[in-house]
Protein backbone atom coordinates (compact mmCIF):
# COMPACT_ATOMS: atom_id res chain seq x y z
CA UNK A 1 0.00 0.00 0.00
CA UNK A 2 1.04 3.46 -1.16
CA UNK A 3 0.84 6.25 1.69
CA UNK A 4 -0.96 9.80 0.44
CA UNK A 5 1.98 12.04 -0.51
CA UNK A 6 3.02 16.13 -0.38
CA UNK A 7 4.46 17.80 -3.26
CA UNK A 8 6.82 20.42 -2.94
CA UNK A 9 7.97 23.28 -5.17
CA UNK A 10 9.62 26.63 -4.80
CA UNK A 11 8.03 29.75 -5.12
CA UNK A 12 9.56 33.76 -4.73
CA UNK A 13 6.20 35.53 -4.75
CA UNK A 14 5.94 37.61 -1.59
CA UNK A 15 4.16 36.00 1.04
CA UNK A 16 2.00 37.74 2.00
CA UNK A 17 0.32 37.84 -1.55
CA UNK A 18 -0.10 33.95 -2.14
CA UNK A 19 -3.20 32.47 -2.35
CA UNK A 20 -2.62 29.24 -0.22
CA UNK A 21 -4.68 28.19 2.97
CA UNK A 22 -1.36 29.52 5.82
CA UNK A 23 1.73 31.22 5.55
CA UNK A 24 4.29 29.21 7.77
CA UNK A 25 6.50 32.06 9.66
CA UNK A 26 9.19 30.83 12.51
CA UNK A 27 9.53 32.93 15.84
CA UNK A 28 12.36 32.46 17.92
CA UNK A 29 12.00 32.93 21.56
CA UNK A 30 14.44 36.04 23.47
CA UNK A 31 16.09 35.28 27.10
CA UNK A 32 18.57 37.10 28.58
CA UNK A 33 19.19 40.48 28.39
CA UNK A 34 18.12 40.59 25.27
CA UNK A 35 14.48 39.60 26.38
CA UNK A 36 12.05 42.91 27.29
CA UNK A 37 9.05 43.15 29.74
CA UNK A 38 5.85 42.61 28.02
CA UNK A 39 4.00 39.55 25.80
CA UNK A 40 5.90 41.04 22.58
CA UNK A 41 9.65 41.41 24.42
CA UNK A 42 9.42 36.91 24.47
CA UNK A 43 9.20 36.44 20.89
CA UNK A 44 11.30 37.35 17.51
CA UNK A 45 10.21 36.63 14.73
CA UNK A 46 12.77 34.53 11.91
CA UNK A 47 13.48 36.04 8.41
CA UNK A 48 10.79 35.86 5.67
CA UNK A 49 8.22 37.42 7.89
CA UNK A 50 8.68 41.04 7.35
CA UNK A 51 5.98 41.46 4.70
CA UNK A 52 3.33 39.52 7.39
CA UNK A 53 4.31 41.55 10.14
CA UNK A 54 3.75 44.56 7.92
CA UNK A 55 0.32 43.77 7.35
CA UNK A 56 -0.25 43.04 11.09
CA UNK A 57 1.13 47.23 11.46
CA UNK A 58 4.00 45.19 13.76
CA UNK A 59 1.41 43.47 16.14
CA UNK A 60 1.91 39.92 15.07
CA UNK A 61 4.45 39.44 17.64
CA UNK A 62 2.32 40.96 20.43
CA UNK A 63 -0.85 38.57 19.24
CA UNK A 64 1.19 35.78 19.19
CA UNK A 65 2.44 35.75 22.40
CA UNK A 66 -0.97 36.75 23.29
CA UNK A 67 -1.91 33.10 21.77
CA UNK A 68 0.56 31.74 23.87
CA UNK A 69 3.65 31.41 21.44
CA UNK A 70 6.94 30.84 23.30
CA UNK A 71 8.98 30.42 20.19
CA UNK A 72 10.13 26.92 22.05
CA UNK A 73 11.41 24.46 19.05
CA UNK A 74 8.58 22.84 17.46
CA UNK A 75 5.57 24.91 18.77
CA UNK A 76 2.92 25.52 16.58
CA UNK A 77 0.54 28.59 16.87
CA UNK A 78 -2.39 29.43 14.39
CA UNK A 79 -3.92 32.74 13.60
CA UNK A 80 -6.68 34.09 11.45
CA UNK A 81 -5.37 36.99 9.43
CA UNK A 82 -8.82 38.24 9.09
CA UNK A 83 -8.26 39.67 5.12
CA UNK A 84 -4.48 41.29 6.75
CA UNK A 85 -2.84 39.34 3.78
CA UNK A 86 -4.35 36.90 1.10
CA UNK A 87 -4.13 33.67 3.19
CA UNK A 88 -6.62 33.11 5.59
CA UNK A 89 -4.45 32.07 7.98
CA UNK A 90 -1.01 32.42 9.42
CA UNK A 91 0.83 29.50 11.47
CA UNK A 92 3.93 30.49 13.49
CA UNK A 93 6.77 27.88 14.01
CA UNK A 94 8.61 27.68 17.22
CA UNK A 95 12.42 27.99 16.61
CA UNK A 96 14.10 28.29 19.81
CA UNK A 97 16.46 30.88 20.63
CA UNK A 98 17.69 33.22 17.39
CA UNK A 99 21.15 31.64 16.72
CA UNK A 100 24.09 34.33 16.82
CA UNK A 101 24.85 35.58 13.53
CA UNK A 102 23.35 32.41 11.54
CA UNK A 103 20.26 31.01 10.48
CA UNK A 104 18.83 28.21 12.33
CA UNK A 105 20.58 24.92 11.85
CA UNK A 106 19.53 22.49 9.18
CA UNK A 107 18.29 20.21 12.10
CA UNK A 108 16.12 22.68 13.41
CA UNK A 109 14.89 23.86 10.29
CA UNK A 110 13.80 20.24 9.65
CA UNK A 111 12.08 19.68 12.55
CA UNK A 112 9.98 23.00 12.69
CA UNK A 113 9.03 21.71 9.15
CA UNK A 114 7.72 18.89 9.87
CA UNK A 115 6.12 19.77 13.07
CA UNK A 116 4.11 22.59 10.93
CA UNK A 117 3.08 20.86 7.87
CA UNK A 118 1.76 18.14 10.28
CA UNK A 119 -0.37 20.83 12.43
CA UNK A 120 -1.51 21.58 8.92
CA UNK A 121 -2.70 18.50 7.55
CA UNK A 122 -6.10 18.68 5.56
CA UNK A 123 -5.08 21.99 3.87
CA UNK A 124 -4.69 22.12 0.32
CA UNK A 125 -1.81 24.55 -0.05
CA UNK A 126 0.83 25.84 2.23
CA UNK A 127 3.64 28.01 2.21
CA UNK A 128 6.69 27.84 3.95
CA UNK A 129 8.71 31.27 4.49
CA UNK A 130 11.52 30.24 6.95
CA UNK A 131 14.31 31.89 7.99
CA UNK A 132 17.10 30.13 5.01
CA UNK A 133 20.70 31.90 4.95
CA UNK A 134 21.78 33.93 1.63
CA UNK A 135 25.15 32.57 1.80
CA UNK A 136 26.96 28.94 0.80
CA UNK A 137 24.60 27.17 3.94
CA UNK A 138 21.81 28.17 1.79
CA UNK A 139 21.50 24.45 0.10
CA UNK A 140 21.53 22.69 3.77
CA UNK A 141 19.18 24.88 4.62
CA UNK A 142 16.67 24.61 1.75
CA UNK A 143 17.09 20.58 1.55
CA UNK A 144 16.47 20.43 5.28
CA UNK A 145 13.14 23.05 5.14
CA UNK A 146 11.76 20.80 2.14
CA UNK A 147 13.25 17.17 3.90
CA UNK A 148 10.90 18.08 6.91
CA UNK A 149 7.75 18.97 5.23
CA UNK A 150 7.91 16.25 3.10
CA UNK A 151 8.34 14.02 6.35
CA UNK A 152 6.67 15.64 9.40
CA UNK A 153 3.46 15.25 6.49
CA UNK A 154 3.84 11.27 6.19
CA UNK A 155 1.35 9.47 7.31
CA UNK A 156 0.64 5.39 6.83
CA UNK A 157 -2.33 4.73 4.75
CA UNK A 158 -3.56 1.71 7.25
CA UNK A 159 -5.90 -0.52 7.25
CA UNK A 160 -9.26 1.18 8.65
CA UNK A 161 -12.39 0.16 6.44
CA UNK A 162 -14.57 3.42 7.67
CA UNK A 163 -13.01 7.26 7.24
CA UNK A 164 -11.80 8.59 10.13
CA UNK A 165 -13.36 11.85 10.94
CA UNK A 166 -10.45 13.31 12.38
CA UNK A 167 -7.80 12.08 10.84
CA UNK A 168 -7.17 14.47 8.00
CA UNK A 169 -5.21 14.16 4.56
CA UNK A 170 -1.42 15.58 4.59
CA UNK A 171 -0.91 18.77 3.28
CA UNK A 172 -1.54 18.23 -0.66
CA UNK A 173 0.95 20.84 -1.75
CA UNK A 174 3.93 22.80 -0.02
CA UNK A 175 5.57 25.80 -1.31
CA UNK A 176 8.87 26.99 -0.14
CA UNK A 177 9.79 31.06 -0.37
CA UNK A 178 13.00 31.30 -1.81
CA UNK A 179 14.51 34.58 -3.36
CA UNK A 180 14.80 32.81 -6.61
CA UNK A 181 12.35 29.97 -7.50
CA UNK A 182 14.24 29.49 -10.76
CA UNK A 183 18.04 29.55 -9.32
CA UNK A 184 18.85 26.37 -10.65
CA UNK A 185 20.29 25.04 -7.11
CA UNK A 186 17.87 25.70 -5.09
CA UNK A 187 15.95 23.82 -7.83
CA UNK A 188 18.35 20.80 -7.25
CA UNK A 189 17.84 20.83 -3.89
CA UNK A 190 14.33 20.11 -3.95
CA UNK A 191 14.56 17.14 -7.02
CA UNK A 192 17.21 15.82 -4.21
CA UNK A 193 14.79 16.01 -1.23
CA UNK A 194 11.85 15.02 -3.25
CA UNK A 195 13.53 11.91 -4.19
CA UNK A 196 15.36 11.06 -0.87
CA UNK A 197 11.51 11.78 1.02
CA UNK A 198 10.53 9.52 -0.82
CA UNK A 199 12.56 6.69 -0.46
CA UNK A 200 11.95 7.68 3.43
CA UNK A 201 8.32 7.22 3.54
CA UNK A 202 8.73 4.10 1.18
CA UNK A 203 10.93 2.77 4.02
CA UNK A 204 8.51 3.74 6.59
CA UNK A 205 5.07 1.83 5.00
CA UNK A 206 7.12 -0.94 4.96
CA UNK A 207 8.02 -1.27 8.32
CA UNK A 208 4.52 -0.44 9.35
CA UNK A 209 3.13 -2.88 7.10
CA UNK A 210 1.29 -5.62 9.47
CA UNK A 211 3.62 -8.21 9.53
CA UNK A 212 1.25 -10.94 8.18
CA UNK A 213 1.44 -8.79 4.28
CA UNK A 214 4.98 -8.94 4.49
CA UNK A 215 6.22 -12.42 5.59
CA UNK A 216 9.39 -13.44 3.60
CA UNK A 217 8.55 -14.48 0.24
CA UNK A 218 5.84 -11.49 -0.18
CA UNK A 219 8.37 -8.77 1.48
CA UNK A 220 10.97 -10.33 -0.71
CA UNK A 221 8.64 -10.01 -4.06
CA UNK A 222 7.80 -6.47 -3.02
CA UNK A 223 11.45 -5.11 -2.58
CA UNK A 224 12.35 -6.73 -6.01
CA UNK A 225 9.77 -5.58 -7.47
CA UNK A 226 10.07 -2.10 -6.51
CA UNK A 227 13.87 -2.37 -7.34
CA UNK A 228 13.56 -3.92 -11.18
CA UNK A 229 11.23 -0.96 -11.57
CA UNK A 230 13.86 1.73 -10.56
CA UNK A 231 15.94 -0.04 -13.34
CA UNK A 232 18.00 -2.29 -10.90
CA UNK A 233 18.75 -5.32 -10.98
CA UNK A 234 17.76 -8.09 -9.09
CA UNK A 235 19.19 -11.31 -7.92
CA UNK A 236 16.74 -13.54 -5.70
CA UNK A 237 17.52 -16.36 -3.87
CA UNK A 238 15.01 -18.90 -2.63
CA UNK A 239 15.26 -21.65 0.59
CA UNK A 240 16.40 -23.94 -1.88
CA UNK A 241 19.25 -21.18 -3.58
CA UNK A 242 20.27 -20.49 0.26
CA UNK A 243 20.61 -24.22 1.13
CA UNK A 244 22.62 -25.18 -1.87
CA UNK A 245 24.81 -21.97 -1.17
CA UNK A 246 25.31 -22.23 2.00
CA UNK A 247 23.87 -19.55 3.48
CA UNK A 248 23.25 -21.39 6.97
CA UNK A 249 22.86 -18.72 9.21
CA UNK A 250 19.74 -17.74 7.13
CA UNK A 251 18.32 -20.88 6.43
CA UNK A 252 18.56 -21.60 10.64
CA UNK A 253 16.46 -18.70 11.65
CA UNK A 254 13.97 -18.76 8.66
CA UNK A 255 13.77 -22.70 9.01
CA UNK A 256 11.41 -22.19 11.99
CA UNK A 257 8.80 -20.65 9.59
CA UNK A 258 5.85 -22.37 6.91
CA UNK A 259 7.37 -19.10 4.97
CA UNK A 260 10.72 -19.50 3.84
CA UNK A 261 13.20 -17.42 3.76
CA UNK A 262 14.99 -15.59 1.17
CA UNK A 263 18.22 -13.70 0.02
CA UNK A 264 17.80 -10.24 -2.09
CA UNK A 265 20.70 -8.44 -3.94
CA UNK A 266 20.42 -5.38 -5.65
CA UNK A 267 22.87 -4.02 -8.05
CA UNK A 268 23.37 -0.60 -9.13
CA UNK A 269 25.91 -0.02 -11.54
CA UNK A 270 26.91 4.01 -12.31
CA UNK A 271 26.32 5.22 -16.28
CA UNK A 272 30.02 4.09 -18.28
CA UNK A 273 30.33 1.18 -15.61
CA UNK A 274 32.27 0.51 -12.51
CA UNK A 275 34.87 2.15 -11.90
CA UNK A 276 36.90 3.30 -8.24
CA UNK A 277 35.55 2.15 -4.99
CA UNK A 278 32.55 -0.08 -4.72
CA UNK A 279 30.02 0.01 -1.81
CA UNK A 280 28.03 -2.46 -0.24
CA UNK A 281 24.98 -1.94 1.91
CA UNK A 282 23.28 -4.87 4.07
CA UNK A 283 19.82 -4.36 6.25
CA UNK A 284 18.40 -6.97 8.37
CA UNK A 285 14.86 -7.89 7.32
CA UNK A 286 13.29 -10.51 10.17
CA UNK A 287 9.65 -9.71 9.12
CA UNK A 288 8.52 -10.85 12.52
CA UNK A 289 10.77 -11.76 15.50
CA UNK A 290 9.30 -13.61 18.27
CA UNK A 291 12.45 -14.54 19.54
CA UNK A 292 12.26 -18.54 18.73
CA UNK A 293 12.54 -21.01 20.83
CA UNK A 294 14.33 -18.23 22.98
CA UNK A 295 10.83 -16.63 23.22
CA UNK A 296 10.48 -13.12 23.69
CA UNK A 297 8.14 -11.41 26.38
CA UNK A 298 4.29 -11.05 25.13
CA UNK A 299 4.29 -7.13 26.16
CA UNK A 300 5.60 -4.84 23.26
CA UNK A 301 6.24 -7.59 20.71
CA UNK A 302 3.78 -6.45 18.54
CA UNK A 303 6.47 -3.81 17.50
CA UNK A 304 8.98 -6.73 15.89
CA UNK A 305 6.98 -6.07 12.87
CA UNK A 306 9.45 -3.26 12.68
CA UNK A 307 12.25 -6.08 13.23
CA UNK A 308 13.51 -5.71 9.27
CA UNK A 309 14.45 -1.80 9.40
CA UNK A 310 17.45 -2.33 8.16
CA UNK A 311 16.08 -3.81 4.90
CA UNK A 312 13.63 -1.44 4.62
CA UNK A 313 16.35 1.35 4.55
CA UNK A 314 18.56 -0.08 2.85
CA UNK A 315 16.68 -1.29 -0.29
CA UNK A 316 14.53 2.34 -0.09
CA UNK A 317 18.30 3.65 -0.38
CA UNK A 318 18.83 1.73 -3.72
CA UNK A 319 15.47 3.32 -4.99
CA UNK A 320 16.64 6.94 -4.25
CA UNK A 321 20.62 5.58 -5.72
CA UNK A 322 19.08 4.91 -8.57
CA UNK A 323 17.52 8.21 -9.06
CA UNK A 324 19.93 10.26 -8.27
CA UNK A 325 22.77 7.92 -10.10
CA UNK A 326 25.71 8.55 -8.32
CA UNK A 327 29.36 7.40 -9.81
CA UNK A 328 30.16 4.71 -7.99
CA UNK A 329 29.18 0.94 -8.20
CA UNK A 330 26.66 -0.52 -5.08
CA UNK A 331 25.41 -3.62 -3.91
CA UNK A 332 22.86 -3.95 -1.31
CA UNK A 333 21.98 -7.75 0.40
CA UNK A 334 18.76 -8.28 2.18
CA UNK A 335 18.73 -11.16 4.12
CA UNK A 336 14.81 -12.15 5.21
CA UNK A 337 13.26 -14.07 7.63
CA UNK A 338 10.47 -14.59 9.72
CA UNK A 339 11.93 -16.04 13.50
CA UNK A 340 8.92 -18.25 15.20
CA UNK A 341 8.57 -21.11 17.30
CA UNK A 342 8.22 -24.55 15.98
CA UNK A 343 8.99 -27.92 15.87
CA UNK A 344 11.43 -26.63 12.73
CA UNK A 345 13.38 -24.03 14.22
CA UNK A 346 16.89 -24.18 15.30
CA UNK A 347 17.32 -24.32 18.92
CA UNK A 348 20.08 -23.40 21.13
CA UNK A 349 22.87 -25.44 21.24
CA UNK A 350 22.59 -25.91 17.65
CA UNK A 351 25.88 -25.84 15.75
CA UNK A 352 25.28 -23.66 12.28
CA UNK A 353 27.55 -23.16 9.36
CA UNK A 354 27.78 -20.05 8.07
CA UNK A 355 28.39 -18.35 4.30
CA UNK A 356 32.27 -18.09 4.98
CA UNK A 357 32.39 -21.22 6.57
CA UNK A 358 33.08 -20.55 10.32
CA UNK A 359 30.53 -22.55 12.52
CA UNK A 360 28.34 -20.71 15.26
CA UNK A 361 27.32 -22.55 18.42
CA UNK A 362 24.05 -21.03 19.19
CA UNK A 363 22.86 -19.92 22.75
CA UNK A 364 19.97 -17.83 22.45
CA UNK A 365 17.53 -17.56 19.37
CA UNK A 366 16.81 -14.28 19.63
CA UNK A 367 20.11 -13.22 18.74
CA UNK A 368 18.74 -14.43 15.17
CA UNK A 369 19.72 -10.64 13.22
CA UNK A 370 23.35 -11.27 13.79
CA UNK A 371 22.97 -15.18 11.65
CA UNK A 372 21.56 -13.78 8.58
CA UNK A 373 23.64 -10.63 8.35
CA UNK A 374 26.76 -12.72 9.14
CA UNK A 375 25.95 -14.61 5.82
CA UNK A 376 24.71 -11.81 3.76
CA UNK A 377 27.83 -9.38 4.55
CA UNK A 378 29.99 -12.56 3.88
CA UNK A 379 28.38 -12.65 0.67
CA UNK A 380 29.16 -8.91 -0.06
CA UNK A 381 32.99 -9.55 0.72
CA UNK A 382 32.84 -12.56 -1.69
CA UNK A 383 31.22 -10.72 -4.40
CA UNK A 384 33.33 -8.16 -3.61
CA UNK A 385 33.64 -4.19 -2.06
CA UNK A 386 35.67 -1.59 -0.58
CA UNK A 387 33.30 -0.09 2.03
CA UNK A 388 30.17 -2.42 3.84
CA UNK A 389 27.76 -0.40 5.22
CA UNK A 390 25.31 -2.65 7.55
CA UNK A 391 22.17 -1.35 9.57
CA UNK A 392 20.01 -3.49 11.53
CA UNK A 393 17.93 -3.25 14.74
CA UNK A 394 19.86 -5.20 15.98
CA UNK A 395 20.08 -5.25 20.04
CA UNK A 396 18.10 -3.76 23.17
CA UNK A 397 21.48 -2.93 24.52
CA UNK A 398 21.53 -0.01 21.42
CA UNK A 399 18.54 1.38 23.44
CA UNK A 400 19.72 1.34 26.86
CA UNK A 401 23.15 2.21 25.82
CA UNK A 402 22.29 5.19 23.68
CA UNK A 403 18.33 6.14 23.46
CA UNK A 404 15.57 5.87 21.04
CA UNK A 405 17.50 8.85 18.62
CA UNK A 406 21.13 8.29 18.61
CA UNK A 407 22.27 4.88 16.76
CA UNK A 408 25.31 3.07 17.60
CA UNK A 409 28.11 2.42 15.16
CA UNK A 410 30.70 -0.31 15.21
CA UNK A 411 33.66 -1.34 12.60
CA UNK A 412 36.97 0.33 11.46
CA UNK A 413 37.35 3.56 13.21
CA UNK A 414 37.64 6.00 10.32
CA UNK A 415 34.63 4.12 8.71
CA UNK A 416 32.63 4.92 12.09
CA UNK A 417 33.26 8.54 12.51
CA UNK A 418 32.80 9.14 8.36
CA UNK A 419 29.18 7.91 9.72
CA UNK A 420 28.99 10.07 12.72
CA UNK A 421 29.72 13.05 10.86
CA UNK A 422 27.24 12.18 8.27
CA UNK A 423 24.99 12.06 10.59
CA UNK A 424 25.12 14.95 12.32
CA UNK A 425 24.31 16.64 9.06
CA UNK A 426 21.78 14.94 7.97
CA UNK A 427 19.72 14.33 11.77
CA UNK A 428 20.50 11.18 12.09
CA UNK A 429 22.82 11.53 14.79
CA UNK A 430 25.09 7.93 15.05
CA UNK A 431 27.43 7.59 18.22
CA UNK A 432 31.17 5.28 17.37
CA UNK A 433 31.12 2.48 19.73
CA UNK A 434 34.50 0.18 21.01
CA UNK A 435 34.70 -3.29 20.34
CA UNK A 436 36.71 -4.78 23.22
CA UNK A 437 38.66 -8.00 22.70
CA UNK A 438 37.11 -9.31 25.79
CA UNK A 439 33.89 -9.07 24.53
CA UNK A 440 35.67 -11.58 21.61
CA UNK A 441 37.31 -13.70 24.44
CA UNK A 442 34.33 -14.49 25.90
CA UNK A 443 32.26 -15.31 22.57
CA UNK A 444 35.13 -18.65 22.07
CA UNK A 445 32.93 -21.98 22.50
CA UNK A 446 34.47 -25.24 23.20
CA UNK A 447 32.36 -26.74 20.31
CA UNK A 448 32.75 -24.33 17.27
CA UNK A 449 34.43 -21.01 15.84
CA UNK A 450 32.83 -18.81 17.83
CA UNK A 451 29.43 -18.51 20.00
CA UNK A 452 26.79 -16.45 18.99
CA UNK A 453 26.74 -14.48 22.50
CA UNK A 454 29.13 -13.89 25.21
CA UNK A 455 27.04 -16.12 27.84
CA UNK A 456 29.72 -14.56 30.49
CA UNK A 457 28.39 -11.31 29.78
CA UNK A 458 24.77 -12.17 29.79
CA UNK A 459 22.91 -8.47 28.22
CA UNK A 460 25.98 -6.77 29.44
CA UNK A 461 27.26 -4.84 26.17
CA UNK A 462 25.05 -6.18 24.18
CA UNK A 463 25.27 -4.06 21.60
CA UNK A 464 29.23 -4.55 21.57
CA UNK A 465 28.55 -8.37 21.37
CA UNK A 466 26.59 -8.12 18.00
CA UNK A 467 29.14 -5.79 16.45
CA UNK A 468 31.99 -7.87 17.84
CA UNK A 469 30.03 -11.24 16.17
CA UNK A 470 29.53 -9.32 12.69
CA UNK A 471 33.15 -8.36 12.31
CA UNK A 472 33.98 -12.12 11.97
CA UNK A 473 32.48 -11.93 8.48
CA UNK A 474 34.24 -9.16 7.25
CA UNK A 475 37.20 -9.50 5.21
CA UNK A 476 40.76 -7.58 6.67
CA UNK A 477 40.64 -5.58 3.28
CA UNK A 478 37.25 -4.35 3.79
CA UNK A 479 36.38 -1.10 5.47
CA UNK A 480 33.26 -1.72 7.38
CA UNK A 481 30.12 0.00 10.07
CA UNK A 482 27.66 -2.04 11.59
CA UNK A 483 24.32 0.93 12.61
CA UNK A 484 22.61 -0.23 15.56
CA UNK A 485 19.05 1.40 14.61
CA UNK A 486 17.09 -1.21 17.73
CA UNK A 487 15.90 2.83 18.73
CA UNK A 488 16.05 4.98 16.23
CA UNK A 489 13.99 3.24 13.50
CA UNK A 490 10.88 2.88 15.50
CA UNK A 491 8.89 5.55 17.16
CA UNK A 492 6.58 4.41 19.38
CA UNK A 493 5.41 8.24 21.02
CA UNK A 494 3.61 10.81 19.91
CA UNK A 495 4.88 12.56 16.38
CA UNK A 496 7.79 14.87 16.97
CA UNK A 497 9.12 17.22 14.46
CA UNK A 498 9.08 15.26 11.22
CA UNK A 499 8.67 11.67 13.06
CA UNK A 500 5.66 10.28 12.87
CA UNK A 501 4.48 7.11 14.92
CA UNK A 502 5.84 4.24 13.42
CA UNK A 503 8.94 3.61 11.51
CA UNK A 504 10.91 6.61 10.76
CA UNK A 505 13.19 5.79 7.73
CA UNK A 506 16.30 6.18 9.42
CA UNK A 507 18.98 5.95 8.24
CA UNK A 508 18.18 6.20 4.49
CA UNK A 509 19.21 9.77 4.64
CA UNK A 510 23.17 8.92 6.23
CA UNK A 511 23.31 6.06 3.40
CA UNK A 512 22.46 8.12 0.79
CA UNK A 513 24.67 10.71 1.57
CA UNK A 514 27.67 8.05 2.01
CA UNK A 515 26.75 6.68 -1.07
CA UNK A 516 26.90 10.30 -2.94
CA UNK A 517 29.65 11.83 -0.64
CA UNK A 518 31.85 8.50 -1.62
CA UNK A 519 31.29 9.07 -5.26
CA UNK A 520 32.70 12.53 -4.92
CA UNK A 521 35.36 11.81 -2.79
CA UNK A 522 36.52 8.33 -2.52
């Protein structure tokens, strides 16, 4: 199912002559000594909003704060202009303190975009005149303005059979106020953010899809699909493919299922062919994790729908690769598998050989992620690649270690902080993580290569235990990050700047960007 989408385009008419349904204006809020006595003294309001607080004859401030604006990040006040200016209404944007001789930051931009165009939902028409910098921040700026709208607007189509009085359509149509609607990179900008949006929200009605539409085989058709459309191409492997090739981590935690398992690559090969450094990305895909024969608790585990994140990212990140055809050559490997409780499914104690050929003593089967990525990223180094990017909600210790927003990163240093730093730009923040050799020690079993937990350690670093299993299949010539997304690719609260409940899409935006920034650069 397809969820209702925004479109977005630029526009340079002055605001307050547009015929939409609001004019979007941010406010910052003023503390310290430069904050004055009265309801007006609290607020400031952002760039692009001089021609509305014309036509307010410099009250709009006063009747704000009057309304209750603060200008705190995210807030969202409405007011009828009352015929002051052509739309009927204005809505003012909280954006925090005014920053000292800079616009906003991207992150904030994106977030008070989202946050609006979501207070807006069921207009037609919007407008968005931000505060956006004149100087060589302006792109950030712009892509982050149009990123949020398009996001803080998603919302899942469902499954309700009756309309929902309440629950309004997204904003059909958002216009951002630029100086120049025709300056050809602020025109770039928005193809970009269209296109990465969308491979967002793709990501996102995935992982809310209810898990019984997307059990292997039918998740598996729909990725392909979606992929040989983009002009990709498309290798799938079936239970009997993975069996003959060896692919036994997969085959164990799928094996538990009545629907199989399967193996997806995607190629993308740049216009003129491969040439320079090639890139690999891997997501974990367990359509449903119950935890096995390891069961998991019955509270919350509705939300292991969302268990195959990483896939979702990381084949939406293919969709918007091929769009935007950067010059370098990628793979991406989804692994998929559903991990129940049967008389089938591998058990602990089990003894499993994997893709590379090291065997795995298992102790818990709910540590199933780490057995089909340890194949799939095995396959990548076979086939192949330079850099291995791999994302996967992978362990509860993610969550307790670092929140529900910051993701954990694991692998070769330099790798890891390229990630952290892209990131930070993009606002989806990523935190390098150590990967002690006693974490390794304790992971030797007396039976096989290596156990599939540190049983010593029981949940202690247990996010360090995953990374420290995954580096076994990883090649010494390979550069290599394993993102723990266990928090940040669910949201299970109320929306928050351009988050809506559900999955989030993160982090197709850091992938892309890695993806582009690596064509550049190398």
């Amino acid at each position: 199912m397809t969820s209702p989408s925004t479109t977005l385009s630029l526009v340079d008419t002055d605001p307050a002559e547009l015929a939409v349904d609001a004019i979007v204006i941010g406010v910052h809020s003023q503390t310290g000594e430069d904050a004055t006595s009265g309801p007006a003294g609290s607020l400031l309001l952002g760039s692009g909003a001089e021609s509305i607080a014309a036509a307010f004859d410099g009250k709009l401030t006063e009747t704000l704060a009057l309304l209750g604006a603060t200008g705190a990040p995210g807030e969202v006040i409405k007011l009828a202009t009352l015929g002051t200016i052509t739309a009927p209404l204005v809505a003012a944007v909280g954006l925090g303190p005014e920053p000292t001789g800079a616009a906003p930051a991207p992150e904030t931009l994106r977030r008070a975009a989202g946050s609006v165009v979501r207070a807006l939902a069921g207009a037609a028409r919007v407008a968005l005149s931000l505060p956006l910098p004149d100087d060589a921040d302006a792109p950030a700026a712009l892509r982050a303005v149009a990123e949020g709208a398009l996001l803080g607007g998603y919302r899942f189509a469902g499954y309700k059979t009756k309309p929902q009085p309440t629950r309004r359509d997204p904003v059909a149509e958002v216009l951002v106020s630029v100086p120049d609607a025709a300056d050809a990179t602020a025109q770039a900008e928005i193809v970009r953010a269209t296109t990465v949006a969308g491979a967002v929200r793709l990501s996102r009605d995935w992982v809310n899809t209810a898990p019984n539409d997307k059990r292997p085989p039918a998740f598996a058709d729909t990725v392909a699909e979606a992929a040989r459309a983009a002009g990709l191409t498309v290798e799938v492997l079936d239970e009997t493919a993975l069996a003959e090739g060896g692919y036994g981590g997969i085959i164990a935690v799928g094996q538990g299922s009545e629907a199989p398992p399967r193996l997806v690559k995607i190629t993308y090969t740049p216009e003129g062919g491969a040439t320079g450094k090639r890139i690999a990305l891997v997501g974990k895909g367990i359509t449903f994790d119950t935890g096995g024969i390891s069961i998991k608790p019955s509270q919350g585990m509705w939300e292991m729908k969302s268990d195959m994140g990483g896939a979702a990212a990381v084949a939406a990140t293919m969709l918007a690769v091929a769009a935007l055809k950067p010059s370098v050559a990628v793979n991406a490997y989804v692994p998929i598998a559903e991990n129940m409780p049967s008389g089938t499914a591998y058990r602990p104690g089990d003894v499993i050989t994997m893709f590379n050929g090291k065997r795995v003593e298992v102790l818990n089967t709910d540590a199933e992620g780490r057995m089909v990525l340890g194949d799939a990223m095995a396959r990548a180094c076979a086939d192949g690649c330079d850099y291995l990017f791999e994302t996967s909600t992978l362990t509860g210790g993610q969550v307790i270690s670092l929140g529900k927003r910051v993701a954990g990163v694991m692998g070769t240093p330099e790798l890891c902080e390229r990630v952290r730093t892209v990131g930070d730009a993009v606002g989806e923040p990523a935190w390098p993580m150590p990967l002690p050799d006693d974490v390794r020690k304790g992971m030797d079993s007396e039976v096989a290569d290596i156990s599939q937990v540190n049983a010593g350690m029981d949940r202690a670093g247990h996010m360090l235990q995953g990374g420290t299993f995954l580096r076994e299949f990883v090649t010494d010539d390979v550069a290599w990050a394993h993102i723990d997304i266990a928090g940040p690719s669910y949201h299970s609260g109320e929306p928050t700047g351009y988050w809506t409940k559900g999955g989030t899409g993160v982090p197709v935006r850091t992938l892309v960007q890695l993806v582009e920034d690596i064509a550049t650069e190398g």
